[in-house]
C-alpha atoms as a PDB file:
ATOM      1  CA  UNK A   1     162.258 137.426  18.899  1.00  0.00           C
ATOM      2  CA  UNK A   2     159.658 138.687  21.518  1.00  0.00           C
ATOM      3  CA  UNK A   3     155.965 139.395  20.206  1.00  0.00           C
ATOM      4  CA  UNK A   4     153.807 142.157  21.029  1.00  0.00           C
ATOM      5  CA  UNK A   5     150.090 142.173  21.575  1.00  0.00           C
ATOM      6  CA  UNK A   6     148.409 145.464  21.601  1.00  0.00           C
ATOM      7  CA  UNK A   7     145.137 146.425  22.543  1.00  0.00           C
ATOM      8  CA  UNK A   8     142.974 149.727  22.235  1.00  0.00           C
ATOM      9  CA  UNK A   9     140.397 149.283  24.594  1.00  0.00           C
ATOM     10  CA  UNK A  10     137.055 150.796  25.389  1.00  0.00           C
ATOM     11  CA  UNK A  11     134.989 149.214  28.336  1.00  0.00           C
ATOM     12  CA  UNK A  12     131.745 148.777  28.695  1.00  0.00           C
ATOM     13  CA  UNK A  13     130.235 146.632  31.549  1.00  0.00           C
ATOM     14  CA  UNK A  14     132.594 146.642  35.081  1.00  0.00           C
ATOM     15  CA  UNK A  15     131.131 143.221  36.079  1.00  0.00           C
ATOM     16  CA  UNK A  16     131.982 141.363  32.375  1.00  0.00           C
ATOM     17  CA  UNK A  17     135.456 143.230  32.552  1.00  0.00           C
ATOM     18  CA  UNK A  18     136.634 141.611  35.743  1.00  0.00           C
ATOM     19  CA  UNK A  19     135.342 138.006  34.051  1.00  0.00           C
ATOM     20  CA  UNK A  20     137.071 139.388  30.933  1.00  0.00           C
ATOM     21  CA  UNK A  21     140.276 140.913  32.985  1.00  0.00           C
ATOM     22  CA  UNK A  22     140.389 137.845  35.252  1.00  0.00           C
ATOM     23  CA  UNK A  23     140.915 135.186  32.937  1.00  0.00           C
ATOM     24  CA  UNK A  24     142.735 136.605  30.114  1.00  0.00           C
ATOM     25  CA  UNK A  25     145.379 137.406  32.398  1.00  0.00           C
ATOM     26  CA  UNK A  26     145.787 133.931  33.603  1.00  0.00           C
ATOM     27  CA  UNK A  27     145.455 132.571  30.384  1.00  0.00           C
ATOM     28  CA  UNK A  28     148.497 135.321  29.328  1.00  0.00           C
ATOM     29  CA  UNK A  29     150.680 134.012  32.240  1.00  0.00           C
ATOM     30  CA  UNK A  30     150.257 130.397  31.620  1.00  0.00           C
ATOM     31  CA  UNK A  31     151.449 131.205  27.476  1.00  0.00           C
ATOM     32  CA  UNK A  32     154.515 132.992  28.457  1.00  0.00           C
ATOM     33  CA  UNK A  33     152.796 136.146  28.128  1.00  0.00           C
ATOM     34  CA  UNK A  34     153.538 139.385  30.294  1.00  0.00           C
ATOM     35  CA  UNK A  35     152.154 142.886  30.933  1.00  0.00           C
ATOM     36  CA  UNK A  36     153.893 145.690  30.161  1.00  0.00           C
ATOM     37  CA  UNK A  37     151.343 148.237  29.814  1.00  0.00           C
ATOM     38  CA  UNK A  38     148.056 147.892  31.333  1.00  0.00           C
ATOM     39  CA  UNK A  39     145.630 151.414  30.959  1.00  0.00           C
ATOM     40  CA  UNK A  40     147.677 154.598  32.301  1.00  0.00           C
ATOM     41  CA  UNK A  41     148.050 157.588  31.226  1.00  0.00           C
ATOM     42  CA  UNK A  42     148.407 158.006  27.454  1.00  0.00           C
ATOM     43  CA  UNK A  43     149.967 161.422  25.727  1.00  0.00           C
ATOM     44  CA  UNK A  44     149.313 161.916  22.409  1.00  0.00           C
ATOM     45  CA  UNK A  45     152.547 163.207  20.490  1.00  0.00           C
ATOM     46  CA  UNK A  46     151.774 162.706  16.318  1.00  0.00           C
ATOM     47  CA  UNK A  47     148.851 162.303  14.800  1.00  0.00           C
ATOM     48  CA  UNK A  48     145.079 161.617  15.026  1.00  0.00           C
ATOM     49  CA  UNK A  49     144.975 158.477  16.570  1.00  0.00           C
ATOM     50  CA  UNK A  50     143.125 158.894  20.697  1.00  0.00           C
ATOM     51  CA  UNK A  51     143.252 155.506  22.385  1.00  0.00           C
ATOM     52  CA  UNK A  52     141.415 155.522  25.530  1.00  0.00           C
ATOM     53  CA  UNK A  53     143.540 152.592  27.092  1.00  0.00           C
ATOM     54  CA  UNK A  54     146.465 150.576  25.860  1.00  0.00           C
ATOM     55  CA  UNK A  55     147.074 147.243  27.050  1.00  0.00           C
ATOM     56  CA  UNK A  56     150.588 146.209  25.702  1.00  0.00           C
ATOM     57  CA  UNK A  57     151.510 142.284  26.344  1.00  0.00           C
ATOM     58  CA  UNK A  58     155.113 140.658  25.285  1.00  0.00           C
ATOM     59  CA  UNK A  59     155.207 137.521  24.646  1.00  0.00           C
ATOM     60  CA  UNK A  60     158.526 134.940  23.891  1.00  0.00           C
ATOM     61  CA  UNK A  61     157.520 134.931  20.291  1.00  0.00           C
ATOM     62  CA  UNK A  62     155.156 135.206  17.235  1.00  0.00           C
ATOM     63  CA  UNK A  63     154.311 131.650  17.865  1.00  0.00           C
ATOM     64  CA  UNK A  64     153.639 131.451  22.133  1.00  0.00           C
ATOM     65  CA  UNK A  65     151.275 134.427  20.998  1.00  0.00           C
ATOM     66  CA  UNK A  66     148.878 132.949  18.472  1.00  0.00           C
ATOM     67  CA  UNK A  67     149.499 130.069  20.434  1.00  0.00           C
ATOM     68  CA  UNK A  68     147.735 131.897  23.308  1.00  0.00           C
ATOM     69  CA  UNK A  69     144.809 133.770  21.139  1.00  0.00           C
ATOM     70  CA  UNK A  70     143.405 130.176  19.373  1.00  0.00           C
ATOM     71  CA  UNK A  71     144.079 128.733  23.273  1.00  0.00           C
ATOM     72  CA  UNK A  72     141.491 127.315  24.781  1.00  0.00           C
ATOM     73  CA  UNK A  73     142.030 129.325  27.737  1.00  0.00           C
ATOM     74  CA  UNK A  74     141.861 132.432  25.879  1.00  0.00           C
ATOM     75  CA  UNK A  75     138.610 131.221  24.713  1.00  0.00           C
ATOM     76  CA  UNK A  76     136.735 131.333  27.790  1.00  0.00           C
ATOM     77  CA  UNK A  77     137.988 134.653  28.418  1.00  0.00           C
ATOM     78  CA  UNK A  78     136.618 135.236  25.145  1.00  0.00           C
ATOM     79  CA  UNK A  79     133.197 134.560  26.289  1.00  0.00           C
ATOM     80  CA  UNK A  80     133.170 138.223  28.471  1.00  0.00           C
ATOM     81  CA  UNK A  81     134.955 139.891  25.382  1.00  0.00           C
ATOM     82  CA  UNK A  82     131.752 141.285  23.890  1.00  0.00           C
ATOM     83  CA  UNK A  83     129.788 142.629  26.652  1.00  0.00           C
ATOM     84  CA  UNK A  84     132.970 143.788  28.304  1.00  0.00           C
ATOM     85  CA  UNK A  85     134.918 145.810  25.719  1.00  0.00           C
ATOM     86  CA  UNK A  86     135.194 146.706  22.478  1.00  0.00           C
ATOM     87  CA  UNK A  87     138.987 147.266  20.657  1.00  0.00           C
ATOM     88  CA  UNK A  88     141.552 147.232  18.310  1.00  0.00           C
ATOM     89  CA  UNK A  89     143.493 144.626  18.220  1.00  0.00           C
ATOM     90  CA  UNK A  90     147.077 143.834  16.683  1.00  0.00           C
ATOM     91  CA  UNK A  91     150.265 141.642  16.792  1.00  0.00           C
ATOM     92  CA  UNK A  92     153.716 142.866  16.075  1.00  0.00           C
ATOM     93  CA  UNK A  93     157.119 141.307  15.805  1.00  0.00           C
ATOM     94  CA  UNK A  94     159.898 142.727  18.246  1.00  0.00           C
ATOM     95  CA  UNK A  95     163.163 142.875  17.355  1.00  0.00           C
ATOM     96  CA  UNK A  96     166.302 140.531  18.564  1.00  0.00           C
END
């Protein structure tokens, strides 16, 4: 079943978010990992909730995703993470 990593994002420094945005997403491609949502606009329907970006990401599984946040790859885009953005951060099972 496909996995889905999703982000609520707030940015903070332009020069750590392209170190951030840079190798994240190659660290994404290389675990199976795909954008499907990546900012845009956002319209509020229900609720309180007022993300300022989304950043959805599907991966093959549960497993090619945590595979892909403990990587080592990850990690270095980790480094930029800080100084870059803050967010929320989750993991959900898709369905068959």
């Amino acid at each position: 079943m496909p996995a889905y990593v999703i982000s609520d994002v707030t940015f903070r420094d332009a020069a750590a978010i392209a170190a951030y945005r840079t190798r994240a997403a190659a660290s994404i491609d290389k675990y199976g990992g795909r954008y499907l949502a990546r900012g845009g606009t956002i319209e509020r329907l229900e609720g309180d909730w007022q993300p300022t970006n989304l950043i959805v990401v599907e991966f093959p599984d549960m497993a090619r995703a945590r595979a892909w946040y403990r990587s080592p790859e990850y990690a270095a885009a980790l480094q930029f993470r800080d100084a870059a953005l803050s967010r929320n951060l989750i993991l959900v099972e898709g369905m068959a």
